[in-house]
Protein backbone atom coordinates (compact mmCIF):
# COMPACT_ATOMS: atom_id res chain seq x y z
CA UNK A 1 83.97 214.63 90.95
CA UNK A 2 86.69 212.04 90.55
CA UNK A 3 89.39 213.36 87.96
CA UNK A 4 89.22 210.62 84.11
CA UNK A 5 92.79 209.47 83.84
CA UNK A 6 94.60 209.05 80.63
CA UNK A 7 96.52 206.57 79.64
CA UNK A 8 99.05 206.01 76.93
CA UNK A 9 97.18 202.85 74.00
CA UNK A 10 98.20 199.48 73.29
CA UNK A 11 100.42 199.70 70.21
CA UNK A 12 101.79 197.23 67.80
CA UNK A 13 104.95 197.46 69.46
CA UNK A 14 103.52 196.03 72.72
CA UNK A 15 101.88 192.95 70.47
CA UNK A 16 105.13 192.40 69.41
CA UNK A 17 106.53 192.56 72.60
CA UNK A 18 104.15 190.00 74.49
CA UNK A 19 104.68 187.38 71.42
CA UNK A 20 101.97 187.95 69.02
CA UNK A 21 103.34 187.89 65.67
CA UNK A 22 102.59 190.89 63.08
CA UNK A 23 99.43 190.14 60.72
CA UNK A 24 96.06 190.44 59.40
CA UNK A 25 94.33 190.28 63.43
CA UNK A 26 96.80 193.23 64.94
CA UNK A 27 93.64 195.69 64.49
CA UNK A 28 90.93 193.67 66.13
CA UNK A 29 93.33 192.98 69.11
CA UNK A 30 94.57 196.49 69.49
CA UNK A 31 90.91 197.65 69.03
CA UNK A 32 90.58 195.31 72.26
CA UNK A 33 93.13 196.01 74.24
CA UNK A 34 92.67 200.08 73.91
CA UNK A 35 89.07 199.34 74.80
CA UNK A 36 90.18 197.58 77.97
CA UNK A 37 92.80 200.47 78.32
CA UNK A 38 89.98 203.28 78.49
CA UNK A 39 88.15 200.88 81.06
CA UNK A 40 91.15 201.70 83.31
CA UNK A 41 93.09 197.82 82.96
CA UNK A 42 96.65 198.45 83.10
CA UNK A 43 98.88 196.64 80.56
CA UNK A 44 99.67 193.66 82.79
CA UNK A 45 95.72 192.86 82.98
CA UNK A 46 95.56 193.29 79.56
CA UNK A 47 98.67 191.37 78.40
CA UNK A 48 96.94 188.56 80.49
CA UNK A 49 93.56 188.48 78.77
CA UNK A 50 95.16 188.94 74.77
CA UNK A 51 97.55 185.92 75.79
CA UNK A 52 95.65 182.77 74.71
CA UNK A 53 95.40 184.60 71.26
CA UNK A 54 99.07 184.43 70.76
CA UNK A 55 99.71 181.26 67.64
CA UNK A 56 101.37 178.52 68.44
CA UNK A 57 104.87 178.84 67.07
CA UNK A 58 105.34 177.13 63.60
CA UNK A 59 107.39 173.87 63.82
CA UNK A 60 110.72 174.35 62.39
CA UNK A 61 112.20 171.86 59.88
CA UNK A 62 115.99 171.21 59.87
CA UNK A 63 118.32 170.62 56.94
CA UNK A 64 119.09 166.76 56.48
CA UNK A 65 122.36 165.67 56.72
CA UNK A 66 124.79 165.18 53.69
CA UNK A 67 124.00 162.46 51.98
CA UNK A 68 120.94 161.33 53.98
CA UNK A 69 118.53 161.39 50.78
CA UNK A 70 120.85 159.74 47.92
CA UNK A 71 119.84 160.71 44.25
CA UNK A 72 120.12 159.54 40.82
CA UNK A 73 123.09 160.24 38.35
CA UNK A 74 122.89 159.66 34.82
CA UNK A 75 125.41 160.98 33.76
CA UNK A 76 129.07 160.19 32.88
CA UNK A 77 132.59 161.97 31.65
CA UNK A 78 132.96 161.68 28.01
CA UNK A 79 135.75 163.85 27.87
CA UNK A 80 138.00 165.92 30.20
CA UNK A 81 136.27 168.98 30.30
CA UNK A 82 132.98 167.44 31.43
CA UNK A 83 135.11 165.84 34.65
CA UNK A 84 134.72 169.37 36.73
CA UNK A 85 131.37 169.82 35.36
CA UNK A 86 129.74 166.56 36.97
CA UNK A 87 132.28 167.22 39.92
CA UNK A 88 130.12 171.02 40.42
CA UNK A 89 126.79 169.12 39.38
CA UNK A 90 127.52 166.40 41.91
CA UNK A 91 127.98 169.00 44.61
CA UNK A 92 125.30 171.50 44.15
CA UNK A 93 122.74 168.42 43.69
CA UNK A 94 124.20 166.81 47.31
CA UNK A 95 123.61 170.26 49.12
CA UNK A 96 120.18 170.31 47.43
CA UNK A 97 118.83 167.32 48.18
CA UNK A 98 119.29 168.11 52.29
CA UNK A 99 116.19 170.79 51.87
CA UNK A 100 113.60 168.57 54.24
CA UNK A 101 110.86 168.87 51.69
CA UNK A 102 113.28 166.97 49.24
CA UNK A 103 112.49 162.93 48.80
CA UNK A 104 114.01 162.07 45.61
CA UNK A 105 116.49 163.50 42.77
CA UNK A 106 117.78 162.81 39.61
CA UNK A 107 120.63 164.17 37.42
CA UNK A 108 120.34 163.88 33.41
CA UNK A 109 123.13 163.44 31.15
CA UNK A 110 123.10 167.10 29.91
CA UNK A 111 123.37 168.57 33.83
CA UNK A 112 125.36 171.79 34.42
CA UNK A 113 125.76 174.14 37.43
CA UNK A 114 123.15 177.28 37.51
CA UNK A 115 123.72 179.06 40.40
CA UNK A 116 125.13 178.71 44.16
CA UNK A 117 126.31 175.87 45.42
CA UNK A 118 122.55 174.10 46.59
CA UNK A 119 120.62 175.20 43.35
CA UNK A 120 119.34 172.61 41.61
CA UNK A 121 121.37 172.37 38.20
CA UNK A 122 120.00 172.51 34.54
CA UNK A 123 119.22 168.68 34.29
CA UNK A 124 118.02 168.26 37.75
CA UNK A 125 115.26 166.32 39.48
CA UNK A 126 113.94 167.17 42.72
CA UNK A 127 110.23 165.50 44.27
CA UNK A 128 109.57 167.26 46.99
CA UNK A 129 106.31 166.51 49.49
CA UNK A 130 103.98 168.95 50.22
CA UNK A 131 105.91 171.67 48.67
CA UNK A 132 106.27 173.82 45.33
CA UNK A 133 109.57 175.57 45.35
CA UNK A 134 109.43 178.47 42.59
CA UNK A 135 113.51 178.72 42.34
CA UNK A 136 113.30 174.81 40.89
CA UNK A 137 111.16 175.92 37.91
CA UNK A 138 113.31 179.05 37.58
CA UNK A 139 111.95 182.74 36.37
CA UNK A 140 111.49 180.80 32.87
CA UNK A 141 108.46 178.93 34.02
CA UNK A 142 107.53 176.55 31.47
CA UNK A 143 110.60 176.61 29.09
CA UNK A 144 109.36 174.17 26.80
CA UNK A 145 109.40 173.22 22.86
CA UNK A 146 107.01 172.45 20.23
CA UNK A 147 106.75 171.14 16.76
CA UNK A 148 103.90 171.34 13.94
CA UNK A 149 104.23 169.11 11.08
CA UNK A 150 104.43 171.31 7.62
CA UNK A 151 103.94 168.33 5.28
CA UNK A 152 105.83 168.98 2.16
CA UNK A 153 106.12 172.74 2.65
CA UNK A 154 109.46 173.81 1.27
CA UNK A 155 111.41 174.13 4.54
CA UNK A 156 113.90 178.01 3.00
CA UNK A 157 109.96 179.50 1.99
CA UNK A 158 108.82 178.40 5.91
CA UNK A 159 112.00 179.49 7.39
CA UNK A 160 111.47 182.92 5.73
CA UNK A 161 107.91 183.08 6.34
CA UNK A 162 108.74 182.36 10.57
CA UNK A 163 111.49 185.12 10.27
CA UNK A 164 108.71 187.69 9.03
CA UNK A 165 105.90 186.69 11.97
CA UNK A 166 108.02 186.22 15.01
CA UNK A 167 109.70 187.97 17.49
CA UNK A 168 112.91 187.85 19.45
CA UNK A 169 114.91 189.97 21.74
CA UNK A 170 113.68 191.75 25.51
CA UNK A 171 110.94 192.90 26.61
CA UNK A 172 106.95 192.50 24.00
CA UNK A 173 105.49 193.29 20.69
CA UNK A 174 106.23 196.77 19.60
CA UNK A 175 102.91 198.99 20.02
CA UNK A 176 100.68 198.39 16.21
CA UNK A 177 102.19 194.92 16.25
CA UNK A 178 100.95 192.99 19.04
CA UNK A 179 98.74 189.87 18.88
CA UNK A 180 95.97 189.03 21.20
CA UNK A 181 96.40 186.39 23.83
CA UNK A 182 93.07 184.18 24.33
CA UNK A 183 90.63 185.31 26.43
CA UNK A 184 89.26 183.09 28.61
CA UNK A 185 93.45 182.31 29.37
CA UNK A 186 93.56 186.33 30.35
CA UNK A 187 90.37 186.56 32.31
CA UNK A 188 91.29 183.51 34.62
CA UNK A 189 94.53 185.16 34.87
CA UNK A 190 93.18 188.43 36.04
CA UNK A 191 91.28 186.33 38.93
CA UNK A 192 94.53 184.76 40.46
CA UNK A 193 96.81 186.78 43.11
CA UNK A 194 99.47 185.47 41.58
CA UNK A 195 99.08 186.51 37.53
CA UNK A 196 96.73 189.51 38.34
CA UNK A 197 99.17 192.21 39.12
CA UNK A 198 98.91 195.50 36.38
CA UNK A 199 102.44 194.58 34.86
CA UNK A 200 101.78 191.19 34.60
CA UNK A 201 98.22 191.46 33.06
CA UNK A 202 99.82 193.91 30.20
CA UNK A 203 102.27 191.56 29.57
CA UNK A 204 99.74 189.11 29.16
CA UNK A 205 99.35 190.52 25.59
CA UNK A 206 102.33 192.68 24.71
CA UNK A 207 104.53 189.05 25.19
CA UNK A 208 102.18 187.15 23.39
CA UNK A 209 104.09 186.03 19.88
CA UNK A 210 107.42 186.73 21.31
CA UNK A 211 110.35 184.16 21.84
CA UNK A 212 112.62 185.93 23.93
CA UNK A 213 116.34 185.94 23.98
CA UNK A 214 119.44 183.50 25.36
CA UNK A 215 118.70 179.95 24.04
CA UNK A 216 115.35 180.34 22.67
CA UNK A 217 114.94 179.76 18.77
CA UNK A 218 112.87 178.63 16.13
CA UNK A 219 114.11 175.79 13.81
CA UNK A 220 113.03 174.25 10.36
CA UNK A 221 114.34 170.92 9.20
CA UNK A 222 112.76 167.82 7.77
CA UNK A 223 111.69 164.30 9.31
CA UNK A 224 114.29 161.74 8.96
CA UNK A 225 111.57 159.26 8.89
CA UNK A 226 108.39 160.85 6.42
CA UNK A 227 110.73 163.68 5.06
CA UNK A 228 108.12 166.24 6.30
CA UNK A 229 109.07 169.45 6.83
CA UNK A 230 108.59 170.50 10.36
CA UNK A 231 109.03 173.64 12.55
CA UNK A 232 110.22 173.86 15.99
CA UNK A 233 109.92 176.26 18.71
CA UNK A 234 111.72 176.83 22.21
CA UNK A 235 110.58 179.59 24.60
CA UNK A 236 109.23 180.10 27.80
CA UNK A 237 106.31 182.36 29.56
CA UNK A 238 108.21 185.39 28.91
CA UNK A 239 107.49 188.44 30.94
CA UNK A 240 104.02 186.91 32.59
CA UNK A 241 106.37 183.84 34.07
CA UNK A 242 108.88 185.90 35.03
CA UNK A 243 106.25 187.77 37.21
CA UNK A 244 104.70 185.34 39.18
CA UNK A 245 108.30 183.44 39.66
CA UNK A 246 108.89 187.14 41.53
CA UNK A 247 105.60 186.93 43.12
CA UNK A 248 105.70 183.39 44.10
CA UNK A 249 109.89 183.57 45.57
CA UNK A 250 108.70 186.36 48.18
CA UNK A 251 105.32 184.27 49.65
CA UNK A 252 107.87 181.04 49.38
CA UNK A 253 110.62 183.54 51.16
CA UNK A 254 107.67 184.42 54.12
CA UNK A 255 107.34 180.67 54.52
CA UNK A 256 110.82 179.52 54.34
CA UNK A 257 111.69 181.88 56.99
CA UNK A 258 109.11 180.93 59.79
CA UNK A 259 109.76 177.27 59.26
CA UNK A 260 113.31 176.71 57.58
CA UNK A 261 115.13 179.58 58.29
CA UNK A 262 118.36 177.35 57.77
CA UNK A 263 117.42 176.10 53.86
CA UNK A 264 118.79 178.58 51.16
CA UNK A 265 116.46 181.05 49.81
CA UNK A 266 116.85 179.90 46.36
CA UNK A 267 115.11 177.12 47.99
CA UNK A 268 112.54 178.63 49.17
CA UNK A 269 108.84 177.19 49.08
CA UNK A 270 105.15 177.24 49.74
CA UNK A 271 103.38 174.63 51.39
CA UNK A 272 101.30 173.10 48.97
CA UNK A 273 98.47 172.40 51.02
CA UNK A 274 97.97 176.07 51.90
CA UNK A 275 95.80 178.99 50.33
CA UNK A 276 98.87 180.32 49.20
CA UNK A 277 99.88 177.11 47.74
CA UNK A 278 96.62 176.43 45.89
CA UNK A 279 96.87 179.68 44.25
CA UNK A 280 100.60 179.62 43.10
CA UNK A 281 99.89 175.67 41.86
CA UNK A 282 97.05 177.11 39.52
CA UNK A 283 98.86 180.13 38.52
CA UNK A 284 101.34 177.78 37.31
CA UNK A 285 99.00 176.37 34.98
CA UNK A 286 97.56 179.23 33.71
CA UNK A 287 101.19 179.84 32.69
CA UNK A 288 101.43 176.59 31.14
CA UNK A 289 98.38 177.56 29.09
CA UNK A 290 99.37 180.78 27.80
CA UNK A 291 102.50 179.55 27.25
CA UNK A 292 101.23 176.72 25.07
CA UNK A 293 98.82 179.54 23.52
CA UNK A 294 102.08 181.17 22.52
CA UNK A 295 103.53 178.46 20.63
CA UNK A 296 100.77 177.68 18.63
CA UNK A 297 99.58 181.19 17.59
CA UNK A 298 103.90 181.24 16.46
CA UNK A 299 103.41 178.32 14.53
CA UNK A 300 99.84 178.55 12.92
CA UNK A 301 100.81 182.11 11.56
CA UNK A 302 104.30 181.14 10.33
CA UNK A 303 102.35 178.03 8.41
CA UNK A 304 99.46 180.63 7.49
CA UNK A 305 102.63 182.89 6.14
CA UNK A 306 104.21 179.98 4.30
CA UNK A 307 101.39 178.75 2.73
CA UNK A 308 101.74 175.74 4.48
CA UNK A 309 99.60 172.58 5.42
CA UNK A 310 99.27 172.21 9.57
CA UNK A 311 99.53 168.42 10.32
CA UNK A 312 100.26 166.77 13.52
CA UNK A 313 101.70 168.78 16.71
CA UNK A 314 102.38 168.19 20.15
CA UNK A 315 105.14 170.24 22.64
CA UNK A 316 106.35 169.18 26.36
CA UNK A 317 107.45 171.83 28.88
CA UNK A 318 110.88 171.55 31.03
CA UNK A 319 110.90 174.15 33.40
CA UNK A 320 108.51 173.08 35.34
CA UNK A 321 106.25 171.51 38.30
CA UNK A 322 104.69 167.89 38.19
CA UNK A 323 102.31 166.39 40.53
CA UNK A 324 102.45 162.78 40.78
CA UNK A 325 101.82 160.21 43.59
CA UNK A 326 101.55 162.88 46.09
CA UNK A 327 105.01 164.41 45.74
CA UNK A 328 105.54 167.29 43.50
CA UNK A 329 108.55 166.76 40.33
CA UNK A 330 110.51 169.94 39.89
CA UNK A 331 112.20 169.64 36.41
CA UNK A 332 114.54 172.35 35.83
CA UNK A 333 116.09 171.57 32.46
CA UNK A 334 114.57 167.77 32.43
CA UNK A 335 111.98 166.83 30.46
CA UNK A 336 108.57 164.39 31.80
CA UNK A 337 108.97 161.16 30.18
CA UNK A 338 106.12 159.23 31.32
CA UNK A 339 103.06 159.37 28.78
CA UNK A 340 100.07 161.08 31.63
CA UNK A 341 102.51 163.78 32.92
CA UNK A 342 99.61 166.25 31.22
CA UNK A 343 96.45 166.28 30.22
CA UNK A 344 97.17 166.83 26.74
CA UNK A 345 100.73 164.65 26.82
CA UNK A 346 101.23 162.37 23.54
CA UNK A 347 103.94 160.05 24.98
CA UNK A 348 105.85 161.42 22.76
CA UNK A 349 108.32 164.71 23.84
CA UNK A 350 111.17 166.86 22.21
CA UNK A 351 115.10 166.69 22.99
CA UNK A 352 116.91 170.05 20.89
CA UNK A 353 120.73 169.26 20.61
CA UNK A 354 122.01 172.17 19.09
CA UNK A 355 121.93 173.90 15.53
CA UNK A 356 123.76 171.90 13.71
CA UNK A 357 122.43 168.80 15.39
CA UNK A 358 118.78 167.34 14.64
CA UNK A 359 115.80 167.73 17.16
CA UNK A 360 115.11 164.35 18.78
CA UNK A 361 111.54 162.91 19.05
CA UNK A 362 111.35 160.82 21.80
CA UNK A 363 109.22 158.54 23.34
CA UNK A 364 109.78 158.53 27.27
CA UNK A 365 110.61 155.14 29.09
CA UNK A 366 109.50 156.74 32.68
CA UNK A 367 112.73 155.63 33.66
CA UNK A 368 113.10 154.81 37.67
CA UNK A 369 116.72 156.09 37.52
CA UNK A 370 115.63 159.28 36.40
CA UNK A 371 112.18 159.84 38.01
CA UNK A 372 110.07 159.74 35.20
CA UNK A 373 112.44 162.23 33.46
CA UNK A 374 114.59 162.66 30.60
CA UNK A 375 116.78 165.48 29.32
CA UNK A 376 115.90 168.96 27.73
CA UNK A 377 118.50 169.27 25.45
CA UNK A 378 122.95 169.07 25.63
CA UNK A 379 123.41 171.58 28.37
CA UNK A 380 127.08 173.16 28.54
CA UNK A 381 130.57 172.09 30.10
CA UNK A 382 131.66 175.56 30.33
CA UNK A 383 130.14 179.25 30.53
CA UNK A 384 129.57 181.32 27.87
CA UNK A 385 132.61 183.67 28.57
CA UNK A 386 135.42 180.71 28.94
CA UNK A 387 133.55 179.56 25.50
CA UNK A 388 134.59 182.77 24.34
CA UNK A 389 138.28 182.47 25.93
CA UNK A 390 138.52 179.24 23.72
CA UNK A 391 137.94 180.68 20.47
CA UNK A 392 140.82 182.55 20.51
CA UNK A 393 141.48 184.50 17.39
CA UNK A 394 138.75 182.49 16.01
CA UNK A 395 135.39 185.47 15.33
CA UNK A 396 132.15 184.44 15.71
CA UNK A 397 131.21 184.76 11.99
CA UNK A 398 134.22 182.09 11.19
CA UNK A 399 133.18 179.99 13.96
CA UNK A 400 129.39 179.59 12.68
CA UNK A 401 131.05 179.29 9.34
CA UNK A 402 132.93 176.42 10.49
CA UNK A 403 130.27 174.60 12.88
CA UNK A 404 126.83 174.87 10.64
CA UNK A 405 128.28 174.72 7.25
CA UNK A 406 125.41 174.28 5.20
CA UNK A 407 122.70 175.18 7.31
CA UNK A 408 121.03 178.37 7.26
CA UNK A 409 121.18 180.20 10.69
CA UNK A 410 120.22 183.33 11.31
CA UNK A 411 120.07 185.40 14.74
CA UNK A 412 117.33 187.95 15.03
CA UNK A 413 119.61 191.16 15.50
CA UNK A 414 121.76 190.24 12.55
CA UNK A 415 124.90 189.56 14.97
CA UNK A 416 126.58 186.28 15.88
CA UNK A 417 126.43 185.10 19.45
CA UNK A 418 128.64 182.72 19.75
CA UNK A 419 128.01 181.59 22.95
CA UNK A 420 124.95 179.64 21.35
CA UNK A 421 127.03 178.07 18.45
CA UNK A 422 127.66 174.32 18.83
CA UNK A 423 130.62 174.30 20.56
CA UNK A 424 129.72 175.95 23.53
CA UNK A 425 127.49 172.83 24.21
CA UNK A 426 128.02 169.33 25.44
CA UNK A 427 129.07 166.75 22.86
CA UNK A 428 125.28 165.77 21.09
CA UNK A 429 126.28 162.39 20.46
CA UNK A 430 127.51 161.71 23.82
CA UNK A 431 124.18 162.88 25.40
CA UNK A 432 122.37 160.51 22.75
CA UNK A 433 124.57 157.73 23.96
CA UNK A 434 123.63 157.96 27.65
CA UNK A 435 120.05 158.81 27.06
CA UNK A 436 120.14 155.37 25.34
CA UNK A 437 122.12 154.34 27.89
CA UNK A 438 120.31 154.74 31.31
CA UNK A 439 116.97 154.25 29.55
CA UNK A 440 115.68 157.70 29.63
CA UNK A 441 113.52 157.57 26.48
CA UNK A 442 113.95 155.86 23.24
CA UNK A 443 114.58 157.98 20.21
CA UNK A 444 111.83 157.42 17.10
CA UNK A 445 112.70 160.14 14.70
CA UNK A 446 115.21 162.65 14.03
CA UNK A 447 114.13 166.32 12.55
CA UNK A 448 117.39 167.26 10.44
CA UNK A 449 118.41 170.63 10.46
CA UNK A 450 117.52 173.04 7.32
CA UNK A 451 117.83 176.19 9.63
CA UNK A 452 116.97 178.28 12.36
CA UNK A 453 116.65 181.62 13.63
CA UNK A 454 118.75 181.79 17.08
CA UNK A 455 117.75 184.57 19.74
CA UNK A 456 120.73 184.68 21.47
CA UNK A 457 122.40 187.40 23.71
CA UNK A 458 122.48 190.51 21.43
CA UNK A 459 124.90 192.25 21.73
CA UNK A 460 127.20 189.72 22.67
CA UNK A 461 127.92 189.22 26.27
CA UNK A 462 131.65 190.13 25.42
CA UNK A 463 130.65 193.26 24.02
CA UNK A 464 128.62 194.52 26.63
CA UNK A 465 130.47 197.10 28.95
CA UNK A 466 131.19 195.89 32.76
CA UNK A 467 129.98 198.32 35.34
């Protein structure tokens, strides 16, 4: 009787070993190879026949060199302290624009630095081909701003009536007070691997009617040309964004590192013509849909609150992805200016300043020089904290006294961040001038400030203890 040897299986260390990469097929070929193994093939044998299954390796794309794609720079010193700004903008946009996807950039006049040298800056451009890179729409996917025209709605009784419906500061809706996003918007988003994960699908209503915090506000003021009363609003996708930016870094991360291992992972993407792709491109406008849903359920029940007439309204998104001629726009901070960016575009698009400042309505010029884009808003020279340094003895309650005199401002927890006060921004008439200046849109109307209600950072980022 001849004695059944025993031998030791095929693991997924030996896979690895002989050059097939870790995935999805690992079980059927170990299932194969330990079949072969109890036929009595030794590992060599085996090796052999599981070899032909082994991927071709991906093709590697290498950084371009400095310089090799120029890009677009509206932008210009108007004072000294905006010199080292364009100088950081300048260099962050030059190391950016060497990511191989990259064919084209822009710069807008409001551009400031927002991360490592190589992110793309608030204010920048970047087409790239083939590609969606989730770190050049940012974890605030969809920042954007609309306004609904109140008629002649007294703007202190709409201002008061927004205060009582909306909702600023971290995190959603307290439990008892939380509005319903739409349902059809929530079902599609529980059918995409990108917006379907537990915490993203509760957020999907507990952020619904929330604003946020940092920058995002809602402002009243009146049409320079009808005198209408209208009401503004800037936020993003809140805590559902936020979660498929997470979910959509780590697939670009898996990509970036089989076939541009050298490009930053802020600069991470997905190939745009994969599954993975496909999905992330449509979960991006299912955020874009919810996020519009947001606004408008803000602004109906403010009007509903103020007794107020709704009339005309259209928004524009800035943080954000834009397919056009086969490339894909990244706007981070810049603002489509061509009339078909969207479905549901008007031609016409929104350009905040700052509080004390009126809202611009603008009518893009789809401006060569700037891709199609204009800016978002007046973007900063400085960070918050050296803001802060410059105030000196100054306190934040003198310094809004002293910058919005007149206006009614109010932040949502009741303390002052200055950090979002006018002076911690770049000159507004200076950005009007070189809007007007490269061409970037043409300005049609000016909503003059009555008021706002400013999230801000609360408490202040001076306040908060350093760990």
């Amino acid at each position: 009787m001849t004695e059944q040897r025993e031998y030791d299986p095929v693991t997924g260390d030996h896979l690895k070993d002989w050059g097939h990469p870790p995935g999805p097929r690992y079980p059927d070929l170990l299932a194969r190879a330990n079949a072969m193994r109890a036929e009595g093939f030794g590992l060599v044998r085996i090796r052999a026949e599981l070899e032909p299954e082994i991927p071709p390796a991906p093709v590697t794309r290498d950084l371009r060199a400095p310089g090799e794609v120029p890009f677009h720079f509206n932008i210009e010193a108007s004072h000294p302290d905006e010199e080292a700004n364009i100088a950081k903008v300048r260099e962050t946009m030059t190391e950016l624009m060497r990511v191989p996807t990259i064919e084209a950039g822009a710069i807008m006049p409001d551009a400031c630095p927002a991360g490592p040298v190589g992110t793309i800056p608030v204010g920048g451009v970047a087409a790239a081909r083939n590609a969606i890179h989730p770190g050049m729409h940012s974890a605030d996917i969809c920042c954007s701003v609309m306004i609904t025209d109140l008629g002649s709605a007294d703007p202190k009784t709409v201002l008061d009536a927004a205060q009582s419906v909306t909702h600023f500061g971290p995190g959603g809706r307290p439990q008892g007070d939380r509005w319903s996003a739409p349902k059809d918007i929530a079902a599609a988003m529980r059918e995409n691997p990108f917006t379907n994960g537990t915490k993203t699908t509760r957020m999907v209503d507990e952020h619904f009617g929330t604003q946020g915090d940092g920058n995002h506000f809602l402002y009243v003021g009146r049409s320079r040309a009808t005198g209408r009363t209208a009401m503004v609003t800037h936020h993003g996708s809140r805590g559902p964004g936020a979660m498929v930016y997470k979910a959509g870094m780590a697939v670009a991360e898996r990509h970036r590192a089989e076939i541009s291992p050298d490009t930053a992972r802020q600069n991470a993407w997905i190939p745009a013509d994969t599954e993975d792709g496909r999905e992330y491109w449509a979960a991006l406008q299912l955020i874009r849909a919810w996020t519009k849903a947001n606004h408008e359920a803000i602004h109906d029940r403010a009007a509903a609150a103020a007794g107020a007439e709704v009339g005309d309204r259209f928004w524009n998104e800035h943080n954000f992805v834009f397919e056009r001629g086969g490339l894909y726009y990244h706007g981070k901070g810049a603002t489509p200016a061509w009339r078909e960016f969207a479905a549901d575009a008007t031609g016409l698009t929104l350009i905040p300043l700052n509080m004390a400042e009126p809202v611009l309505v603008v009518r893009g010029k789809d401006a060569e020089t700037g891709l199609g884009f204009s800016p978002h808003g007046a973007g900063r020279n400085y960070s918050r904290s050296e803001h802060r340094r410059r105030m000196g003895k100054l306190t934040p309650d003198q310094a809004l006294d002293a910058e919005t005199a007149g206006i009614d401002v109010r932040f949502h927890a009741g303390t002052v961040d200055a950090s979002e006060l006018p002076s911690s921004y770049k000159n507004a008439d200076a950005v009007v001038a070189q809007i007007k200046s490269y061409g970037l849109a043409d300005v049609v109307d000016y909503i003059d400030p009555y008021g706002c209600i400013m999230a801000g950072d609360i408490p202040p980022f001076w306040q908060k203890k350093k760990r």
